[in-house]
C-alpha atoms as a PDB file:
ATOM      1  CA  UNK A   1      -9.610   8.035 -59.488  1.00  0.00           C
ATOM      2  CA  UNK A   2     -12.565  10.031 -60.113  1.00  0.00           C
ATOM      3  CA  UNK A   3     -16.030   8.500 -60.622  1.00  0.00           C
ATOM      4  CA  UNK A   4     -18.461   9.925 -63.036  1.00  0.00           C
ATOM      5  CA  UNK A   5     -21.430  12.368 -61.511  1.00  0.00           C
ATOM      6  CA  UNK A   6     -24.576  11.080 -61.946  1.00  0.00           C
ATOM      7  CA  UNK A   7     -26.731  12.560 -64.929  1.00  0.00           C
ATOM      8  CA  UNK A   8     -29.475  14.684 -64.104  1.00  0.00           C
ATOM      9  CA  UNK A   9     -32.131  13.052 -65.672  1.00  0.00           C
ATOM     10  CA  UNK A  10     -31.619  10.034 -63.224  1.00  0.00           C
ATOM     11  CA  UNK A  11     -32.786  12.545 -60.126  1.00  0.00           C
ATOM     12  CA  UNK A  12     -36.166  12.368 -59.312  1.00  0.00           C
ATOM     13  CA  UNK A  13     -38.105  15.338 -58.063  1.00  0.00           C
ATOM     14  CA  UNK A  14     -39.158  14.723 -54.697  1.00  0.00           C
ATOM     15  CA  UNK A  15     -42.851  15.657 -54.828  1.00  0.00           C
ATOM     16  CA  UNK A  16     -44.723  16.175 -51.263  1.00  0.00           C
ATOM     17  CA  UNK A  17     -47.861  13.562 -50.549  1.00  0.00           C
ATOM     18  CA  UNK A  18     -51.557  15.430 -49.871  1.00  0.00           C
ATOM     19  CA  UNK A  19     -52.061  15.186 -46.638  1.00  0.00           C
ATOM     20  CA  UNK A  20     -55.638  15.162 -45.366  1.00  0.00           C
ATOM     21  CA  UNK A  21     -56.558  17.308 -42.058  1.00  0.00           C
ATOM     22  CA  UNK A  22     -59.742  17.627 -40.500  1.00  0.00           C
ATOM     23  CA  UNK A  23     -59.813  20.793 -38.081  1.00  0.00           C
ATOM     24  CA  UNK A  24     -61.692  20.689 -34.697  1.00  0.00           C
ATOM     25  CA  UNK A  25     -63.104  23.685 -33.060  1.00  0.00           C
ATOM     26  CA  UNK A  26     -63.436  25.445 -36.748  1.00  0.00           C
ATOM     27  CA  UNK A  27     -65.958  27.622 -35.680  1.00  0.00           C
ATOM     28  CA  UNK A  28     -63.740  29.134 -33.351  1.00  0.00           C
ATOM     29  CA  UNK A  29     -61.028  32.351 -34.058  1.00  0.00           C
ATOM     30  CA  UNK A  30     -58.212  29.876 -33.926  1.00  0.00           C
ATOM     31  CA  UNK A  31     -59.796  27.045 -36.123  1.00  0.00           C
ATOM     32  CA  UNK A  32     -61.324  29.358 -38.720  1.00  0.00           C
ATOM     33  CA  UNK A  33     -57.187  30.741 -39.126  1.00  0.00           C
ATOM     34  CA  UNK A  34     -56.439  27.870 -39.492  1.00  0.00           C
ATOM     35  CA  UNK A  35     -58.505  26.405 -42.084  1.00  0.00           C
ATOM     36  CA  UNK A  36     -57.715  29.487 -44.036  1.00  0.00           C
ATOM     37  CA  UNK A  37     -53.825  28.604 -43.846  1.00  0.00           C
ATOM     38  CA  UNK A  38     -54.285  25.425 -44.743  1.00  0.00           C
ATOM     39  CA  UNK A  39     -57.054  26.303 -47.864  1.00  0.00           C
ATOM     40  CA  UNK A  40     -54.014  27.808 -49.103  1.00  0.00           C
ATOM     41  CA  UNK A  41     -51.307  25.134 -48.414  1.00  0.00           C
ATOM     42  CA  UNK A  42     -50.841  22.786 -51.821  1.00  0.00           C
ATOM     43  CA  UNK A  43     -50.337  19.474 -49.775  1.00  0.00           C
ATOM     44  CA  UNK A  44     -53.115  19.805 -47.629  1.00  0.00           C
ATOM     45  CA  UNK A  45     -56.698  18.589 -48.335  1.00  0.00           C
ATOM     46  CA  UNK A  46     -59.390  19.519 -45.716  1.00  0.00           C
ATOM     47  CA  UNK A  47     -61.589  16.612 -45.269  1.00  0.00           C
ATOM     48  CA  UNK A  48     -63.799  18.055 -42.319  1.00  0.00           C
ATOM     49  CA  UNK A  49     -64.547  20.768 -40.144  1.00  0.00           C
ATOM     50  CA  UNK A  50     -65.731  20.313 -36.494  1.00  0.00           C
ATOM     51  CA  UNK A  51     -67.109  22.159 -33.464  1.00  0.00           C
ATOM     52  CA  UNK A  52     -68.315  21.490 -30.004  1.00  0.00           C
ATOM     53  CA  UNK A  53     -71.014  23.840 -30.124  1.00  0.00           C
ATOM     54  CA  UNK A  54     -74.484  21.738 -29.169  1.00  0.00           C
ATOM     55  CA  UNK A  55     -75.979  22.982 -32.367  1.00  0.00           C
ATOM     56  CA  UNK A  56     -72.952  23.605 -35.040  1.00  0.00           C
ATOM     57  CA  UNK A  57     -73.494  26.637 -37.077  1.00  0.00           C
ATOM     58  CA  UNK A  58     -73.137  26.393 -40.452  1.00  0.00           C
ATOM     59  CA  UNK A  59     -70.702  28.166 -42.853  1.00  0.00           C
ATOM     60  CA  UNK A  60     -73.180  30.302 -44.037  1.00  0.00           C
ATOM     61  CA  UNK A  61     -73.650  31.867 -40.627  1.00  0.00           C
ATOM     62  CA  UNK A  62     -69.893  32.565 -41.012  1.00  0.00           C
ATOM     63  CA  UNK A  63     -68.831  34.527 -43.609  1.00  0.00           C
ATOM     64  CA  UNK A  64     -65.181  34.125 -43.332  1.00  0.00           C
ATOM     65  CA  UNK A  65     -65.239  30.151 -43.819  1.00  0.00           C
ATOM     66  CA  UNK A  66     -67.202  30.473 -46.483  1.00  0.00           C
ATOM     67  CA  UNK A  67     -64.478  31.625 -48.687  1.00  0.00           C
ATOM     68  CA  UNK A  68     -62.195  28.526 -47.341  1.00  0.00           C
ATOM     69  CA  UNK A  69     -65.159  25.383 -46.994  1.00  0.00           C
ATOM     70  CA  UNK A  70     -67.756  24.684 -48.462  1.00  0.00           C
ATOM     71  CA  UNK A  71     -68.847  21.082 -46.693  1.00  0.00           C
ATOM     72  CA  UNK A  72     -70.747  20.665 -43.324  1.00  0.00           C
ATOM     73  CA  UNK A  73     -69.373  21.869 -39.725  1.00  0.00           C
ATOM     74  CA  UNK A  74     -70.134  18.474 -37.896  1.00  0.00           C
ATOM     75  CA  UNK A  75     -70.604  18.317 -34.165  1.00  0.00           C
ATOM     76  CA  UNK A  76     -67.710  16.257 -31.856  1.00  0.00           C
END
């Protein structure tokens, strides 16, 4: 015997979580790529932006992460 398919209404949409990523060395060629790939990607959140540098520059001294983060480059 055959058994009935499932409607599909009763299939849920599998929707991805937000996951939150903070980037060390963003100051960096690699790290500033990188938080412009993940600006773009819809289940990422950036929640910070580090660098090793004894005095971090800021974003303003960097054009190019300017256009992807707008918060603070903290020092680790």
């Amino acid at each position: 015997m055959h058994t009935a398919a499932r409607p599909a209404s009763s299939v849920s949409a599998v929707v991805p979580a937000t996951t939150r990523v903070a980037v060390a060395g963003a100051t960096g060629y690699t790290g500033q790529e990188l938080l412009r790939l993940l600006s773009r990607h819809p289940a990422i959140t950036l929640t910070a932006a580090m660098s090793s540098g004894s005095s971090s520059s800021g974003v303003r001294t960097l054009p190019a992460l300017a256009r992807v983060w707008n918060g603070a480059i903290e020092p680790f």
